[in-house]
PDB file of N, CA and C in Angstrom:
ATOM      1  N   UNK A   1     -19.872  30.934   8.942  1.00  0.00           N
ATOM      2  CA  UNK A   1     -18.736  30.192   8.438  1.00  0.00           C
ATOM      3  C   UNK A   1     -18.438  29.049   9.397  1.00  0.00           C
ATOM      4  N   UNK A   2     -18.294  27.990   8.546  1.00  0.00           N
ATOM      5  CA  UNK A   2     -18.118  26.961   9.525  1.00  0.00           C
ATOM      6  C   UNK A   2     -16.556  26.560   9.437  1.00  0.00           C
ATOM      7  N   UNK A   3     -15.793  25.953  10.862  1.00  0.00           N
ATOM      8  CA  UNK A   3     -14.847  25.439  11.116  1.00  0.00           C
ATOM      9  C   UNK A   3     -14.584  24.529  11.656  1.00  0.00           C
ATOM     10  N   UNK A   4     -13.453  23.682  10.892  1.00  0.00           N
ATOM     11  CA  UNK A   4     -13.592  22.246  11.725  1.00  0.00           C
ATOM     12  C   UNK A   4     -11.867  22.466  11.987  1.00  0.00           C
ATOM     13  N   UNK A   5     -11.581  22.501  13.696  1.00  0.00           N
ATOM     14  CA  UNK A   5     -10.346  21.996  14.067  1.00  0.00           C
ATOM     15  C   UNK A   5      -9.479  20.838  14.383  1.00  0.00           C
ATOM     16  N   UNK A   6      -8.838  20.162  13.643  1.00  0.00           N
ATOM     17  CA  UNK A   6      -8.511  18.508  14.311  1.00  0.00           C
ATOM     18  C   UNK A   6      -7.021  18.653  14.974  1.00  0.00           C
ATOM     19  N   UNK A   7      -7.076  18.365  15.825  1.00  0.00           N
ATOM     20  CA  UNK A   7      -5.777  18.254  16.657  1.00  0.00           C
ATOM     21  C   UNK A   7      -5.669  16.858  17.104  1.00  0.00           C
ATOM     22  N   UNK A   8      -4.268  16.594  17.089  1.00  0.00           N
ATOM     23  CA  UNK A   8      -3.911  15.086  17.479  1.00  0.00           C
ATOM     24  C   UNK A   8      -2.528  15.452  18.284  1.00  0.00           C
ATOM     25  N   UNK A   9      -2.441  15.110  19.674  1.00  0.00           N
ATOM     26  CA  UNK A   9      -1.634  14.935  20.447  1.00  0.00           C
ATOM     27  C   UNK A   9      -1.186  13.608  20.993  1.00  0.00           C
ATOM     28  N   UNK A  10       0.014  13.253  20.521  1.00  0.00           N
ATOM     29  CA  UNK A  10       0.754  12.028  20.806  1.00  0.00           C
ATOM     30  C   UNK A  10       1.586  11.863  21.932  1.00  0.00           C
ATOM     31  N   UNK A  11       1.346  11.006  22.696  1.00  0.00           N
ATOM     32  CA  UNK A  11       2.512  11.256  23.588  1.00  0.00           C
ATOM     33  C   UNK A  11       3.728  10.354  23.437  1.00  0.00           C
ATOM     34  N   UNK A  12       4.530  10.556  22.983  1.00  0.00           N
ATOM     35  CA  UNK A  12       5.811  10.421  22.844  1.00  0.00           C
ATOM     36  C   UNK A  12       6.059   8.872  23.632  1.00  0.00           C
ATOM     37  N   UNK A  13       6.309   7.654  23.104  1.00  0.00           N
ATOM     38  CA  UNK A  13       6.279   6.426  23.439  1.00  0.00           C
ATOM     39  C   UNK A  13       7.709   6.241  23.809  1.00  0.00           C
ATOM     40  N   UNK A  14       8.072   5.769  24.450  1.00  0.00           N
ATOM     41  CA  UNK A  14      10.085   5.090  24.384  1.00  0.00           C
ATOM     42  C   UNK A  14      10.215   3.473  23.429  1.00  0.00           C
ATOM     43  N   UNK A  15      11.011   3.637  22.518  1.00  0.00           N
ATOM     44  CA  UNK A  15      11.451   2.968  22.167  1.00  0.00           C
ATOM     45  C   UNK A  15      11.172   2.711  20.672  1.00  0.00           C
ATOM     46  N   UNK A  16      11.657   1.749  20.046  1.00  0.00           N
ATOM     47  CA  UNK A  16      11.095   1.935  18.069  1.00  0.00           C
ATOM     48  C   UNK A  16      10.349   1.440  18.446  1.00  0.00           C
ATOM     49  N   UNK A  17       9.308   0.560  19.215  1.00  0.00           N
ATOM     50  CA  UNK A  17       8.302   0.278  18.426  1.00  0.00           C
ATOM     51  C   UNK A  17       7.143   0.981  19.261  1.00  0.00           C
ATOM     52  N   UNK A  18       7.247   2.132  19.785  1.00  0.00           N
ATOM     53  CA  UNK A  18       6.504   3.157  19.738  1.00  0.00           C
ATOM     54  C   UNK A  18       6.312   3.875  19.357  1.00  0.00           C
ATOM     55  N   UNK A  19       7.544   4.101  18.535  1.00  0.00           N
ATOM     56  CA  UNK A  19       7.741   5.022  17.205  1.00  0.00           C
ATOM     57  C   UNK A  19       7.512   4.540  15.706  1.00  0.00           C
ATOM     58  N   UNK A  20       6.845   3.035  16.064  1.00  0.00           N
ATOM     59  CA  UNK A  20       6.106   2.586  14.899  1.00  0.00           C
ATOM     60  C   UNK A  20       4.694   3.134  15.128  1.00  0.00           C
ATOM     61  N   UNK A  21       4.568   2.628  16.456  1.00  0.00           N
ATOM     62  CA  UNK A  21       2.777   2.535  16.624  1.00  0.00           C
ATOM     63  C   UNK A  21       2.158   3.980  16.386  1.00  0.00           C
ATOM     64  N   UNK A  22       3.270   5.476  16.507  1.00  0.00           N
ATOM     65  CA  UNK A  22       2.811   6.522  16.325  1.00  0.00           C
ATOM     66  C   UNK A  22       2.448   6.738  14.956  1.00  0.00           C
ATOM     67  N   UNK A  23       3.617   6.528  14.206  1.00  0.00           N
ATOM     68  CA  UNK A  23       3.430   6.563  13.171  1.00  0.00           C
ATOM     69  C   UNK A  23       2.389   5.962  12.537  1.00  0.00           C
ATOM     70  N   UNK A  24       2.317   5.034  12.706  1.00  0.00           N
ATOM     71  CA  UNK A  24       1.053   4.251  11.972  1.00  0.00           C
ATOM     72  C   UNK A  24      -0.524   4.802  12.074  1.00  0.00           C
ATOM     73  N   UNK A  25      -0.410   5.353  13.797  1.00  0.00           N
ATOM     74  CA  UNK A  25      -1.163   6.258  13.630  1.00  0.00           C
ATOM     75  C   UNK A  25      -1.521   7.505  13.070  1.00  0.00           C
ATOM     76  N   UNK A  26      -0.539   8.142  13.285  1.00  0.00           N
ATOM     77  CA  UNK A  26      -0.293   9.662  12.729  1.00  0.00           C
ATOM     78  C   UNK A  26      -0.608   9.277  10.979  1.00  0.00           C
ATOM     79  N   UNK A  27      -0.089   8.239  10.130  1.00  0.00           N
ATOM     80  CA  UNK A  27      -0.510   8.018   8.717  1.00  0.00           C
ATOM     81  C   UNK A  27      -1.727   7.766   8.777  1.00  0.00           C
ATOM     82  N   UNK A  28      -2.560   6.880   9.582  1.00  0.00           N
ATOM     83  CA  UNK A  28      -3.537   6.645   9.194  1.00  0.00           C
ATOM     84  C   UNK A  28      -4.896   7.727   9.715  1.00  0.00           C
ATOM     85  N   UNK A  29      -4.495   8.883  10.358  1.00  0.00           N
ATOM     86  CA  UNK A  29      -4.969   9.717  10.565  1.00  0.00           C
ATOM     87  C   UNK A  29      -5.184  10.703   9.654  1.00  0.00           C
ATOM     88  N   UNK A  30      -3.683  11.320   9.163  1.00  0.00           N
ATOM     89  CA  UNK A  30      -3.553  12.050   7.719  1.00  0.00           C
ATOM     90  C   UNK A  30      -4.461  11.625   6.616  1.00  0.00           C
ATOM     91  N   UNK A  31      -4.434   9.904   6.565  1.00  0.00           N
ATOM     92  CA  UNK A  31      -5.239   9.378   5.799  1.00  0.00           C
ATOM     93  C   UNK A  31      -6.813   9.224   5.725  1.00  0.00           C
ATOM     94  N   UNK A  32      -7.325   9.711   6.811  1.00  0.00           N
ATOM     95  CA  UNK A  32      -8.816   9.874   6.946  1.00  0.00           C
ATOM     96  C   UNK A  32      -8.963  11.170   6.931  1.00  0.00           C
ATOM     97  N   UNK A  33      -8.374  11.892   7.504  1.00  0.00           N
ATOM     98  CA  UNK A  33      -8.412  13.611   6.802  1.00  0.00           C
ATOM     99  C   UNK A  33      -8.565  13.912   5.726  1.00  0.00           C
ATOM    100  N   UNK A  34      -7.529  13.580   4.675  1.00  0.00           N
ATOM    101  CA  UNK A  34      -7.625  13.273   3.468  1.00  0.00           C
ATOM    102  C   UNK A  34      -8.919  12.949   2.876  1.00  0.00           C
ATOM    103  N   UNK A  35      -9.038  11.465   3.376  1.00  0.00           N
ATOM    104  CA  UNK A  35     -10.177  11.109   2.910  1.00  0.00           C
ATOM    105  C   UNK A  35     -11.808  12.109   2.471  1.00  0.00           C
ATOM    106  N   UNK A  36     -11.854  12.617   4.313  1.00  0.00           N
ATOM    107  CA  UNK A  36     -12.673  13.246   4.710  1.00  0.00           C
ATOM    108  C   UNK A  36     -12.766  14.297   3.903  1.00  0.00           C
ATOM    109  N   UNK A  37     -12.016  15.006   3.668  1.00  0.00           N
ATOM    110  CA  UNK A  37     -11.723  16.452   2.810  1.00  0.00           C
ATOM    111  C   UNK A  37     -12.254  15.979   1.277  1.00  0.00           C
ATOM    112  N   UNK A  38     -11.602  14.933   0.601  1.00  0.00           N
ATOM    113  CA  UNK A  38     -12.024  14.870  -0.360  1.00  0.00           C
ATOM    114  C   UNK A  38     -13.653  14.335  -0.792  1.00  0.00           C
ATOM    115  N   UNK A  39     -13.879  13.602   0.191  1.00  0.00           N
ATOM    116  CA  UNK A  39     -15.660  13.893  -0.049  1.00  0.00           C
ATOM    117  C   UNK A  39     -16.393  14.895   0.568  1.00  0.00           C
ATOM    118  N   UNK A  40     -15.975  15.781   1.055  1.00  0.00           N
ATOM    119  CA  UNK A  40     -16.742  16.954   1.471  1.00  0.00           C
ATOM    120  C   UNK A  40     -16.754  18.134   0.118  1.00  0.00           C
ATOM    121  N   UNK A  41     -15.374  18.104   0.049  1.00  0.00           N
ATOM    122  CA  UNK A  41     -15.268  18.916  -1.469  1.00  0.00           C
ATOM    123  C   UNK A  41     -16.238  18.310  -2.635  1.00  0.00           C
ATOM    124  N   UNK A  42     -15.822  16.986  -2.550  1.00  0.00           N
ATOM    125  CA  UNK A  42     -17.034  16.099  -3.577  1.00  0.00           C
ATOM    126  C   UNK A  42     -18.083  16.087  -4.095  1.00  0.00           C
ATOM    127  N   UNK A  43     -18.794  16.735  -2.479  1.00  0.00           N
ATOM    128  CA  UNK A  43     -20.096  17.218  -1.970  1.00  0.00           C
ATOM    129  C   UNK A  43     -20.927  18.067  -2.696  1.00  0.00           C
ATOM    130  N   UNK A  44     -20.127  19.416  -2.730  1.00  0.00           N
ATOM    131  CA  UNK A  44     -19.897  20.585  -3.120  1.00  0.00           C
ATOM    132  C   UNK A  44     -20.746  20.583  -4.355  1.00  0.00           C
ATOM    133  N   UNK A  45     -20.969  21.707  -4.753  1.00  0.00           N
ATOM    134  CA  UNK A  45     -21.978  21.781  -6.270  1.00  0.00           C
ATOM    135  C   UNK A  45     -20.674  22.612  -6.910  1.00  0.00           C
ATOM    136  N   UNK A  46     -20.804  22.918  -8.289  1.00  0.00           N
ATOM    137  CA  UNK A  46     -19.678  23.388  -9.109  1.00  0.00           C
ATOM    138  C   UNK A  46     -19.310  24.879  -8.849  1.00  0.00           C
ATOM    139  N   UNK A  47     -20.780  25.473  -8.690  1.00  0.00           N
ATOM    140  CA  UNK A  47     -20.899  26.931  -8.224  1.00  0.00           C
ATOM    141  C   UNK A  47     -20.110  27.163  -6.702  1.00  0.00           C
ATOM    142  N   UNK A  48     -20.641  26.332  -5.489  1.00  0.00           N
ATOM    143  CA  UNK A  48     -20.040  26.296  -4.617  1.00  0.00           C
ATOM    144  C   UNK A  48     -18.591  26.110  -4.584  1.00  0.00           C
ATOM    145  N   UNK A  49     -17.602  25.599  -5.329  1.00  0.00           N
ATOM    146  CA  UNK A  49     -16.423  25.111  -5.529  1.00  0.00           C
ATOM    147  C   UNK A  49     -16.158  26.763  -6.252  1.00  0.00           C
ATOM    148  N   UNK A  50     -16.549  27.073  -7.057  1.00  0.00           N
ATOM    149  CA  UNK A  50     -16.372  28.221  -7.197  1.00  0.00           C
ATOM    150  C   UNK A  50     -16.283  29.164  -6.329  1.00  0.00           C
ATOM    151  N   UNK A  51     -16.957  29.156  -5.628  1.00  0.00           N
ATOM    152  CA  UNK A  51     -17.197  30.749  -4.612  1.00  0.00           C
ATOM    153  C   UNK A  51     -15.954  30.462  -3.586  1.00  0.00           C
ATOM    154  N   UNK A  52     -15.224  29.695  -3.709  1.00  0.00           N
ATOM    155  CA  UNK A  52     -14.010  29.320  -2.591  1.00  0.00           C
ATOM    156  C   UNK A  52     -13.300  29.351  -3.706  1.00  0.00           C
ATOM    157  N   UNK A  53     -13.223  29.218  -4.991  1.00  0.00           N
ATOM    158  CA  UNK A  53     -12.160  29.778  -5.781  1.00  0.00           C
ATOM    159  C   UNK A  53     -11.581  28.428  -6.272  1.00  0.00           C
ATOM    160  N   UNK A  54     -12.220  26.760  -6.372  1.00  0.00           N
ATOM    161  CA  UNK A  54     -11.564  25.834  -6.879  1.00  0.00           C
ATOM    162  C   UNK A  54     -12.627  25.325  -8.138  1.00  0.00           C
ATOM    163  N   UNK A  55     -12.059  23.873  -8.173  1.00  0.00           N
ATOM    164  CA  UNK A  55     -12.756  23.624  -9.737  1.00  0.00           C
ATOM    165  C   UNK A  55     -12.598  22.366  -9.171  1.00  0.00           C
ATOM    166  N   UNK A  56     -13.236  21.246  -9.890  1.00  0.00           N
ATOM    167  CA  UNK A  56     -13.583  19.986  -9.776  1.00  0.00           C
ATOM    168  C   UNK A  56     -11.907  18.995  -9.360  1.00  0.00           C
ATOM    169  N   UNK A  57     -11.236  19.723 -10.385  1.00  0.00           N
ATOM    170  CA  UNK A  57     -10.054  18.971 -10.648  1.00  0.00           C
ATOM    171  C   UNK A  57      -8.817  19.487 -10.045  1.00  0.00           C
ATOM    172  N   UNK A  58      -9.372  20.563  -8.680  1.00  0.00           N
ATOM    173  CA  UNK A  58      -8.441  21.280  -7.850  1.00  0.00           C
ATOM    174  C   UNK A  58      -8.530  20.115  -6.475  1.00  0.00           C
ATOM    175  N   UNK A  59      -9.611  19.220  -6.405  1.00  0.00           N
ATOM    176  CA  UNK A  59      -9.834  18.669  -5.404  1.00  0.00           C
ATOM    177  C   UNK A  59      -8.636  17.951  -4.714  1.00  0.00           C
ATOM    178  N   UNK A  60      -8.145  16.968  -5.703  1.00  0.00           N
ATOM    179  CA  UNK A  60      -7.074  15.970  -5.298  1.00  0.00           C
ATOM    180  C   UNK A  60      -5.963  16.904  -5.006  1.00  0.00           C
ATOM    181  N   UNK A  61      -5.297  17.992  -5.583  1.00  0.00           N
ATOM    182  CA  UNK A  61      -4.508  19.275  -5.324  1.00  0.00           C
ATOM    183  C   UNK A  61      -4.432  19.690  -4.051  1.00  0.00           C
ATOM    184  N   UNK A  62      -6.143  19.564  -3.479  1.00  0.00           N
ATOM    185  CA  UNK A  62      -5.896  20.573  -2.324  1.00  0.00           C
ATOM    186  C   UNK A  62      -5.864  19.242  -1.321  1.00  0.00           C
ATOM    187  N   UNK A  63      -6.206  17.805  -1.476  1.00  0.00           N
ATOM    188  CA  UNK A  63      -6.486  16.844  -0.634  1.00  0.00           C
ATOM    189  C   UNK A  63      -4.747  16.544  -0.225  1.00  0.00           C
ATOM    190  N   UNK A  64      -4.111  16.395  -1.330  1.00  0.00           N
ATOM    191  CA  UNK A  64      -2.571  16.678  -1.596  1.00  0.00           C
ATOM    192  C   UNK A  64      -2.031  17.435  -0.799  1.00  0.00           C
ATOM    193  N   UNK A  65      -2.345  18.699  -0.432  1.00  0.00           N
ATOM    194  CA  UNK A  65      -1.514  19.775   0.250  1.00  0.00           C
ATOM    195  C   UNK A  65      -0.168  20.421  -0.823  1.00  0.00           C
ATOM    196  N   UNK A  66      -1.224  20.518  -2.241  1.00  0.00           N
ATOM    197  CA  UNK A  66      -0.018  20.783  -2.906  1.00  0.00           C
ATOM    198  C   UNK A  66      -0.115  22.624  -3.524  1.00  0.00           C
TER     199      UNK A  66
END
C-alpha cells in the first residue's frame, strides 16, 4: 500500500501582508493537491476505482473534500 504524506509548515509572518503571502500560498498549494489527486484518480482504470469503492463521477467529490 502506498502513501503519500504532504505537510506544509508556515511560519507565521507579522503583519497583513504576510498574511497575504501565506495565504496565497496555502491556496495555491490546496490547489495543486487538488489538482494532483484528480489526475491520479483519472489514472485509475474503472475496476481499480472500484476496489477503493468510487466511480468515475465520485472523482471531483472526493477532489472537493465533500
Amino acid at each position: 500500500m502506498t502513501a503519500i504524506y504532504n505537510s506544509r509548515a508556515f511560519a507565521t509572518a507579522p503583519g497583513v501582508f504576510g498574511q497575504i503571502y501565506a495565504n496565497t500560498i496555502g491556496a495555491m498549494a490546496a490547489w495543486n493537491d487538488a489538482r494532483a489527486t484528480r489526475n491520479a484518480l483519472s489514472q485509475l482504470s474503472d475496476r481499480e476505482l472500484d476496489d477503493i469503492g468510487l466511480c468515475r463521477g465520485d472523482i471531483e467529490q472526493v477532489v472537493r473534500g465533500l
